[in-house]
C-alpha atoms as a PDB file:
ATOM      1  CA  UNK A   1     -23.577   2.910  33.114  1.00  0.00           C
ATOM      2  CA  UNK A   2     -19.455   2.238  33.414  1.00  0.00           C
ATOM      3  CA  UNK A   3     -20.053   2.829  37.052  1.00  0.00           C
ATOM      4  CA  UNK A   4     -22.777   0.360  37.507  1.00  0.00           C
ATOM      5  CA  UNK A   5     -20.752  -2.426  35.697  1.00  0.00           C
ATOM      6  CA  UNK A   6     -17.508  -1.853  37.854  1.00  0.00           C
ATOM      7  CA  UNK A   7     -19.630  -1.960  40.911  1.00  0.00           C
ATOM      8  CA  UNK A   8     -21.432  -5.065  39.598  1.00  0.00           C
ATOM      9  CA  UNK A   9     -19.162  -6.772  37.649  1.00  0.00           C
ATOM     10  CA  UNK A  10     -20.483  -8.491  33.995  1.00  0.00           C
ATOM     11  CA  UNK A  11     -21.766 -11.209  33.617  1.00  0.00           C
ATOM     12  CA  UNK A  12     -21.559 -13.663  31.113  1.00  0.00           C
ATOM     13  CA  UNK A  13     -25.711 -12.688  30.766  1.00  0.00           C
ATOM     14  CA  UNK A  14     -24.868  -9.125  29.475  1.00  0.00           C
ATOM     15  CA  UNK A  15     -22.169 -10.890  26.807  1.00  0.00           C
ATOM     16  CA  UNK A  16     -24.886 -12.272  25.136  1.00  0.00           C
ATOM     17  CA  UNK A  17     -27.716 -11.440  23.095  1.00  0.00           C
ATOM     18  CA  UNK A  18     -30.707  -9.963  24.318  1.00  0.00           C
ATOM     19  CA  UNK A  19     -33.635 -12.170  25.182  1.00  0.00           C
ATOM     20  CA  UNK A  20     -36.211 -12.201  21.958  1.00  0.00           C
ATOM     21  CA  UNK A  21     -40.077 -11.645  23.489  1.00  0.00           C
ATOM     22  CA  UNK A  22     -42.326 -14.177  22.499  1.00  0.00           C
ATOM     23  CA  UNK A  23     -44.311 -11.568  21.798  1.00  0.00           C
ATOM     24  CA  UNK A  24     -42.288  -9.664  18.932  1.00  0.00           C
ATOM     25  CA  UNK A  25     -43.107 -11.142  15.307  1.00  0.00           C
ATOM     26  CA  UNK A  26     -40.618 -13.420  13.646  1.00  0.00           C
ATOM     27  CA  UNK A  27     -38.322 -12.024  11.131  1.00  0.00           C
ATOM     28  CA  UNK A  28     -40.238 -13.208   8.138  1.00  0.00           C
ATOM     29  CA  UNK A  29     -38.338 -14.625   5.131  1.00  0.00           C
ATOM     30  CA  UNK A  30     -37.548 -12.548   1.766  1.00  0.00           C
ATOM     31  CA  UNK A  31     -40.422 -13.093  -0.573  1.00  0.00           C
ATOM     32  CA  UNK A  32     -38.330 -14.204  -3.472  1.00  0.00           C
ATOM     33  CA  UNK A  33     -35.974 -16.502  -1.439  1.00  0.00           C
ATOM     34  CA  UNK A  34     -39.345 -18.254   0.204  1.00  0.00           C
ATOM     35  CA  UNK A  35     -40.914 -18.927  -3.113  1.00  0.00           C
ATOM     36  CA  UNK A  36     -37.540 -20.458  -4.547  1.00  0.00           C
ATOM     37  CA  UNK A  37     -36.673 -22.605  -1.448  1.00  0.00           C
ATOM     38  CA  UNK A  38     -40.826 -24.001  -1.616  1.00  0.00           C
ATOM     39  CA  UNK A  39     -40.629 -24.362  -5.435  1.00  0.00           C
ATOM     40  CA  UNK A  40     -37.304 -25.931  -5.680  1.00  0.00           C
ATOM     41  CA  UNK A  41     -38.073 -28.139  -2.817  1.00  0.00           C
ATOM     42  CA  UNK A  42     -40.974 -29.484  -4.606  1.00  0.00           C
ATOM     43  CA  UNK A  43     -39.204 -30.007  -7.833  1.00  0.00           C
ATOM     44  CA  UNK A  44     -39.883 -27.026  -9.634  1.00  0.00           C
ATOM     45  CA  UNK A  45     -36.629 -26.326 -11.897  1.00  0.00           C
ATOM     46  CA  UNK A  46     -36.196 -22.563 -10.916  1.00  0.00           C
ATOM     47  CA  UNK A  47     -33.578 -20.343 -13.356  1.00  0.00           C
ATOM     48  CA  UNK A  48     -32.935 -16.806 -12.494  1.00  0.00           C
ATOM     49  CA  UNK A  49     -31.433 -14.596 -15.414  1.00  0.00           C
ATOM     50  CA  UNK A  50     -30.157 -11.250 -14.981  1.00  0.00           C
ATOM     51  CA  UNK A  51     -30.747 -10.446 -18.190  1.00  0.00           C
ATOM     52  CA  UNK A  52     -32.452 -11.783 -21.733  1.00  0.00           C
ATOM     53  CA  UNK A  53     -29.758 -13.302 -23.073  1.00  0.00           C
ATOM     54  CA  UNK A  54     -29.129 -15.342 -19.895  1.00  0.00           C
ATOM     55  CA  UNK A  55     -32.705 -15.975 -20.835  1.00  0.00           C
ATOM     56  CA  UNK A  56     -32.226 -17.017 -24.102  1.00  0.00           C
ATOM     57  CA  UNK A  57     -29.576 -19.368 -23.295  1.00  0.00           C
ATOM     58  CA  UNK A  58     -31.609 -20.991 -20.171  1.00  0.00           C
ATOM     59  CA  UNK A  59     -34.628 -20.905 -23.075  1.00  0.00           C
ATOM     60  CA  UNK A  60     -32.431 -23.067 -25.068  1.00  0.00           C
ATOM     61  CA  UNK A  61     -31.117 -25.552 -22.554  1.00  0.00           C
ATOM     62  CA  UNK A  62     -34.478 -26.417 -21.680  1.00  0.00           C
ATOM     63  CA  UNK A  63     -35.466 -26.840 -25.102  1.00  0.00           C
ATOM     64  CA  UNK A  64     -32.167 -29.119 -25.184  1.00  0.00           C
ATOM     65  CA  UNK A  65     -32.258 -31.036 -22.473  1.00  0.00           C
ATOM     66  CA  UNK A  66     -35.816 -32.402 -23.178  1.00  0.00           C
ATOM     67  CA  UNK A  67     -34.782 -32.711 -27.064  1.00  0.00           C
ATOM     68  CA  UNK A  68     -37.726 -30.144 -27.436  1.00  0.00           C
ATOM     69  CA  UNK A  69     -37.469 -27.921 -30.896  1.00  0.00           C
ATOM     70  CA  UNK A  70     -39.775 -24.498 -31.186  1.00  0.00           C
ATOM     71  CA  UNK A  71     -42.784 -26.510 -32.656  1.00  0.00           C
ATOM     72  CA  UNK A  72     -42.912 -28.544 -30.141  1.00  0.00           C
ATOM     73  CA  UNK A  73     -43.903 -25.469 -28.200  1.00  0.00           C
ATOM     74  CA  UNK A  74     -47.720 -24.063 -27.636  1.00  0.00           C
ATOM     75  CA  UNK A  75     -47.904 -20.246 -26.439  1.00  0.00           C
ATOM     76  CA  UNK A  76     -51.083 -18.129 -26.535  1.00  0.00           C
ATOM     77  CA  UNK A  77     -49.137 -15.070 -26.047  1.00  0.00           C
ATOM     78  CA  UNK A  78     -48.196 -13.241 -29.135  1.00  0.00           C
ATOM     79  CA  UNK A  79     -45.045 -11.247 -27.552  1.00  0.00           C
ATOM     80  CA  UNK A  80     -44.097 -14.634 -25.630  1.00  0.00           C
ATOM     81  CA  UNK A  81     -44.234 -16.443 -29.286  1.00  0.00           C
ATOM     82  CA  UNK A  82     -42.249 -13.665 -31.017  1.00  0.00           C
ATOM     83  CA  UNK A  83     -39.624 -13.034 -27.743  1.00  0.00           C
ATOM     84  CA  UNK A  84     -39.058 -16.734 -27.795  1.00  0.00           C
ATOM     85  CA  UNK A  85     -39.348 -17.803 -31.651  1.00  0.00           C
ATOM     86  CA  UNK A  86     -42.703 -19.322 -31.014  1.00  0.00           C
ATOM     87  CA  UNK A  87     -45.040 -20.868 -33.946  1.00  0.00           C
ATOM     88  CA  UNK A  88     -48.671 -19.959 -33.368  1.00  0.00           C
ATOM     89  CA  UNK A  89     -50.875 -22.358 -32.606  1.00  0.00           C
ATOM     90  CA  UNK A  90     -53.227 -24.489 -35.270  1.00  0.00           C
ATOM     91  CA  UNK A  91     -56.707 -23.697 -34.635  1.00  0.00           C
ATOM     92  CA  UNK A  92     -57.250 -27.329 -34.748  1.00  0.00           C
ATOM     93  CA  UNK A  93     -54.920 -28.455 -32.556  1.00  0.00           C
ATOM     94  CA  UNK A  94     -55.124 -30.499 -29.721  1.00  0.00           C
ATOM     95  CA  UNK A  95     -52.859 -28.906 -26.873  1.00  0.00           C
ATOM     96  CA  UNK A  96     -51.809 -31.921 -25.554  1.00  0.00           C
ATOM     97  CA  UNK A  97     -50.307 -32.708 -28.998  1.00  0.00           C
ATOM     98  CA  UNK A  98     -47.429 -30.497 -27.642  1.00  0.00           C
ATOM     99  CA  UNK A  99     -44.481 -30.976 -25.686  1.00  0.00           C
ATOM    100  CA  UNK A 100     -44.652 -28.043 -23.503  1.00  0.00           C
ATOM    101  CA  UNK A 101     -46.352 -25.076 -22.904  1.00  0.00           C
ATOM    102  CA  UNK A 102     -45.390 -21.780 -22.703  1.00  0.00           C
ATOM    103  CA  UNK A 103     -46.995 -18.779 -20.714  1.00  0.00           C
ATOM    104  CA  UNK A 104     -46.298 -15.868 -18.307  1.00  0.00           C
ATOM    105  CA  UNK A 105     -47.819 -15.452 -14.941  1.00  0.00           C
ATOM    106  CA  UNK A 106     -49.768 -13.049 -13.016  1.00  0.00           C
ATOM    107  CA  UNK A 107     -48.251 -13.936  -9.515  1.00  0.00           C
ATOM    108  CA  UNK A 108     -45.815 -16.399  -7.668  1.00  0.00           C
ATOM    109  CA  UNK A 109     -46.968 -17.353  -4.015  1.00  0.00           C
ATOM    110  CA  UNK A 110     -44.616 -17.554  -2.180  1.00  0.00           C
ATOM    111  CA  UNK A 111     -46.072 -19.379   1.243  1.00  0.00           C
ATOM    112  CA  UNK A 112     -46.655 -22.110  -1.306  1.00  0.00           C
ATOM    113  CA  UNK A 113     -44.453 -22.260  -4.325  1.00  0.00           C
ATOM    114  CA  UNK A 114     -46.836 -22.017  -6.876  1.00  0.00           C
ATOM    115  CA  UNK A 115     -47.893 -20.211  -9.746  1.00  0.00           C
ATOM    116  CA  UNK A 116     -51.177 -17.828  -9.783  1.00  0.00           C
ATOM    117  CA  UNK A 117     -52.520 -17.636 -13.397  1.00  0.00           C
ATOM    118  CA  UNK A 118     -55.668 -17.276 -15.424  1.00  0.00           C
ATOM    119  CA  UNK A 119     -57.461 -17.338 -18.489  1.00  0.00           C
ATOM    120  CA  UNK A 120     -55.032 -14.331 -19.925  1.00  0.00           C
ATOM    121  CA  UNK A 121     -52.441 -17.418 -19.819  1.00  0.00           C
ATOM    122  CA  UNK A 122     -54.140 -20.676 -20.787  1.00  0.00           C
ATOM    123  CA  UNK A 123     -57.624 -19.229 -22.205  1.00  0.00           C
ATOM    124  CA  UNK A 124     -60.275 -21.650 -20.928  1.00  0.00           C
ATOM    125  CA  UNK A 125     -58.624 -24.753 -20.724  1.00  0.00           C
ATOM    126  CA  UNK A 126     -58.043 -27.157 -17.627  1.00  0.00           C
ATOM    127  CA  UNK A 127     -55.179 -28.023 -16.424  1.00  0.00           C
ATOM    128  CA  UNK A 128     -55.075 -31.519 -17.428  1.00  0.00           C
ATOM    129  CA  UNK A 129     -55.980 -30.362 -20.613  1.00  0.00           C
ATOM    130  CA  UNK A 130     -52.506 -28.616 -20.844  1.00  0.00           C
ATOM    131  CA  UNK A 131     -49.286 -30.130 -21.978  1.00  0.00           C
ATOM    132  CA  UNK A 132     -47.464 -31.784 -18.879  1.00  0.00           C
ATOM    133  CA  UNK A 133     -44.304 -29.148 -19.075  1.00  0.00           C
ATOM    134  CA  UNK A 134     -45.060 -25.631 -18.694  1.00  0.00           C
ATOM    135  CA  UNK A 135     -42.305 -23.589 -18.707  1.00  0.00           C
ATOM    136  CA  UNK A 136     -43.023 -19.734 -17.183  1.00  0.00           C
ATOM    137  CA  UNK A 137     -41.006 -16.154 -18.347  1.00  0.00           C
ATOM    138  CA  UNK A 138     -41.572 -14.162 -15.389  1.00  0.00           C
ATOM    139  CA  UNK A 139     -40.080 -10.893 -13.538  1.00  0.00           C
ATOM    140  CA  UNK A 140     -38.963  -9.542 -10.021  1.00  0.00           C
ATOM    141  CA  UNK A 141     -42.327  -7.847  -9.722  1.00  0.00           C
ATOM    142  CA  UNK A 142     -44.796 -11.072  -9.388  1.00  0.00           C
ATOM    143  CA  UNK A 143     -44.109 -12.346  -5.988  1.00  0.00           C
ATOM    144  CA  UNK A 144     -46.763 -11.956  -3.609  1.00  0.00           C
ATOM    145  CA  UNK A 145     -46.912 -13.440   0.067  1.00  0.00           C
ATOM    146  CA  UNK A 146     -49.889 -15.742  -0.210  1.00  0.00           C
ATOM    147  CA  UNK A 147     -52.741 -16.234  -2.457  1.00  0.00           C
ATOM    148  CA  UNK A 148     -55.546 -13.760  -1.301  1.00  0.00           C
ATOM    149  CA  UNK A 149     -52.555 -10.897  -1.722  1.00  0.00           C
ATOM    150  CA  UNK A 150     -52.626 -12.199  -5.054  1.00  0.00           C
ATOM    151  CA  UNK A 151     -56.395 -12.278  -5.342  1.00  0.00           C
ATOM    152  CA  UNK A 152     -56.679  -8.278  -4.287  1.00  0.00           C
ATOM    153  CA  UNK A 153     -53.530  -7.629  -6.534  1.00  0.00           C
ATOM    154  CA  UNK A 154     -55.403  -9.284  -9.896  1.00  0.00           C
ATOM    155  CA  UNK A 155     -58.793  -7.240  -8.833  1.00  0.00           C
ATOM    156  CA  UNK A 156     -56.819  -4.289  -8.435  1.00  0.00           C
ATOM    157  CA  UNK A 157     -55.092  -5.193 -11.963  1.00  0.00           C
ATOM    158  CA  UNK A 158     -58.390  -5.630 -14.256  1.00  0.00           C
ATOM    159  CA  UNK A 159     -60.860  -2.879 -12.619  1.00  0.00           C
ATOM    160  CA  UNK A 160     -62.983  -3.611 -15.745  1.00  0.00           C
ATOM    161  CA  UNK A 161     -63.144  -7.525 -15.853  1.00  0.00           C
ATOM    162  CA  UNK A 162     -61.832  -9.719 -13.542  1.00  0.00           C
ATOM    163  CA  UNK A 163     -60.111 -12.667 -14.968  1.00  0.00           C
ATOM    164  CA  UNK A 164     -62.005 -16.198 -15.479  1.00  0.00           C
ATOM    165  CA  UNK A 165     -60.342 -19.272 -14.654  1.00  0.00           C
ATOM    166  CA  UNK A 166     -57.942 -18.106 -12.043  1.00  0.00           C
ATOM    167  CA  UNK A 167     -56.128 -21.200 -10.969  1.00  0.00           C
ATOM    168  CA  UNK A 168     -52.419 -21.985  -9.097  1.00  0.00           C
ATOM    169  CA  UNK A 169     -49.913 -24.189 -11.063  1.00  0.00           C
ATOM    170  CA  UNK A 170     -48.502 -26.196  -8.488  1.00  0.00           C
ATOM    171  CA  UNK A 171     -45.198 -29.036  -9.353  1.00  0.00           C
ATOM    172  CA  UNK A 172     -45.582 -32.610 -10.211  1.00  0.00           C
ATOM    173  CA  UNK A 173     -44.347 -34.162  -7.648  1.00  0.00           C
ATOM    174  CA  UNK A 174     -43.278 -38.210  -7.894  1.00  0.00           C
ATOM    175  CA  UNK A 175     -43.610 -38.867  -4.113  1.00  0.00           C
ATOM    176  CA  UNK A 176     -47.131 -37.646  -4.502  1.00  0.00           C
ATOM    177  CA  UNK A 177     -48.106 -39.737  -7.228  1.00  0.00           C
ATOM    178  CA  UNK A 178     -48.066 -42.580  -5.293  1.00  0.00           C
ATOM    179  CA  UNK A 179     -50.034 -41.074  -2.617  1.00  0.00           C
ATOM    180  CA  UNK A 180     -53.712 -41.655  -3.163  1.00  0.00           C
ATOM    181  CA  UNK A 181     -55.335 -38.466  -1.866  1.00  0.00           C
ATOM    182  CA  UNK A 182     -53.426 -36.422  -5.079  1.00  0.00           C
ATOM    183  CA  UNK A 183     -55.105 -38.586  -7.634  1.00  0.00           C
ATOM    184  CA  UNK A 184     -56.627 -36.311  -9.927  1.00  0.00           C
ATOM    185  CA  UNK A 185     -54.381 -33.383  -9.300  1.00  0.00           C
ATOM    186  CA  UNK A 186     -53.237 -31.593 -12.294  1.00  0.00           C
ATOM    187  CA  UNK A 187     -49.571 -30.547 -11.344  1.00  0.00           C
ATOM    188  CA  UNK A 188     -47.346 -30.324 -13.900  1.00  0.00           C
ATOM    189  CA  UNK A 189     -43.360 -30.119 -14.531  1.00  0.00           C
ATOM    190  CA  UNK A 190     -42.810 -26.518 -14.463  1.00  0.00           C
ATOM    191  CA  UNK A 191     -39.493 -24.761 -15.523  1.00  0.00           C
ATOM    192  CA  UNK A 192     -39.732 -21.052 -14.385  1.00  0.00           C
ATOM    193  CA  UNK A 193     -37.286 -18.056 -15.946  1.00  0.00           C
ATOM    194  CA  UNK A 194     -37.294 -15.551 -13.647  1.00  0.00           C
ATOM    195  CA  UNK A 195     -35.590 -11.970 -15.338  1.00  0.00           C
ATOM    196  CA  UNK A 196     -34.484  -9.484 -13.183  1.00  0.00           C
ATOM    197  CA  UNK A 197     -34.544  -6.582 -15.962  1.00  0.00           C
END
């Protein structure tokens, strides 16, 4: 090879990098950093916490920045209401007589920056029948690429019943209020805790 470059010379060609193929996939994005970058750039309000008391403290500058106390809090979840200091709903309550909402997830898309859930997190109520914050306690294990991954990955999760009213959570969005076509889209201002451990 030495001998072929003294006979030849280099160029400035072999200096630099080698030619990509059209035909060779692109490097694809990390998962997690895809889903942040979409979310954020929506307006989703992402907080990652490497632990729970990071958690506990971003749990309580939510609460604080929107003057929000505990009660002004609806949760379905029983270890979400007792992890975060959660009342339990009235039966006769109205949901949107609350400030927020609180749930888990089953997935985060990532293509899209939204929020895969189901009845196992908002029982079998609509989304605009949900409080307009939702704040979501996630974990490193609920990305997924896109949508049907997350489809086959809920099948695969209840063999025995698949969940009812699977929807996607996506962010309220100001520039798209104004825009006609989203009228009667139920996005909402979400807040999403992501815990590594």
């Amino acid at each position: 090879m030495v001998f072929w470059k003294k006979l030849f010379g280099t160029s400035k060609k072999d200096k630099a990098e080698p030619l990509k193929s059209k035909f060779l996939p692109e490097k694809k994005q990390e998962v997690d950093t895809l889903f942040a970058s979409k979310f954020t750039h929506m307006g989703g309000k992402f907080l990652y916490s490497e632990n729970s008391k990071s958690t506990d403290e971003y749990f309580n500058l939510i609460l604080e920045e929107n003057h929000w106390r505990s009660e002004n809090l609806l949760c379905f979840n029983e270890q979400l209401r007792q992890r975060f200091g959660v009342e339990s709903p009235s039966s006769t309550s109205n949901p949107k007589d609350y400030k927020a909402l609180l749930i888990g997830c089953e997935y985060l898309i990532a293509n899209k920056g939204t929020i895969l859930i189901c009845n196992h997190q908002i029982k079998d109520l609509k989304l605009h029948q949900l409080p307009d914050f939702i704040i979501v306690f996630s974990d490193l294990n609920n990305f997924v690429n896109d949508v049907s991954e997350g489809m086959s990955k809920l099948k695969n999760k209840y063999i025995d019943k698949v969940p009812s009213n699977i929807t996607t959570l996506n962010v309220k969005n100001a520039k798209d209020e104004n825009d006609f076509l989203s009228y009667g889209s139920s996005a909402k201002n979400l807040y999403l805790i992501l815990q590594e451990d």
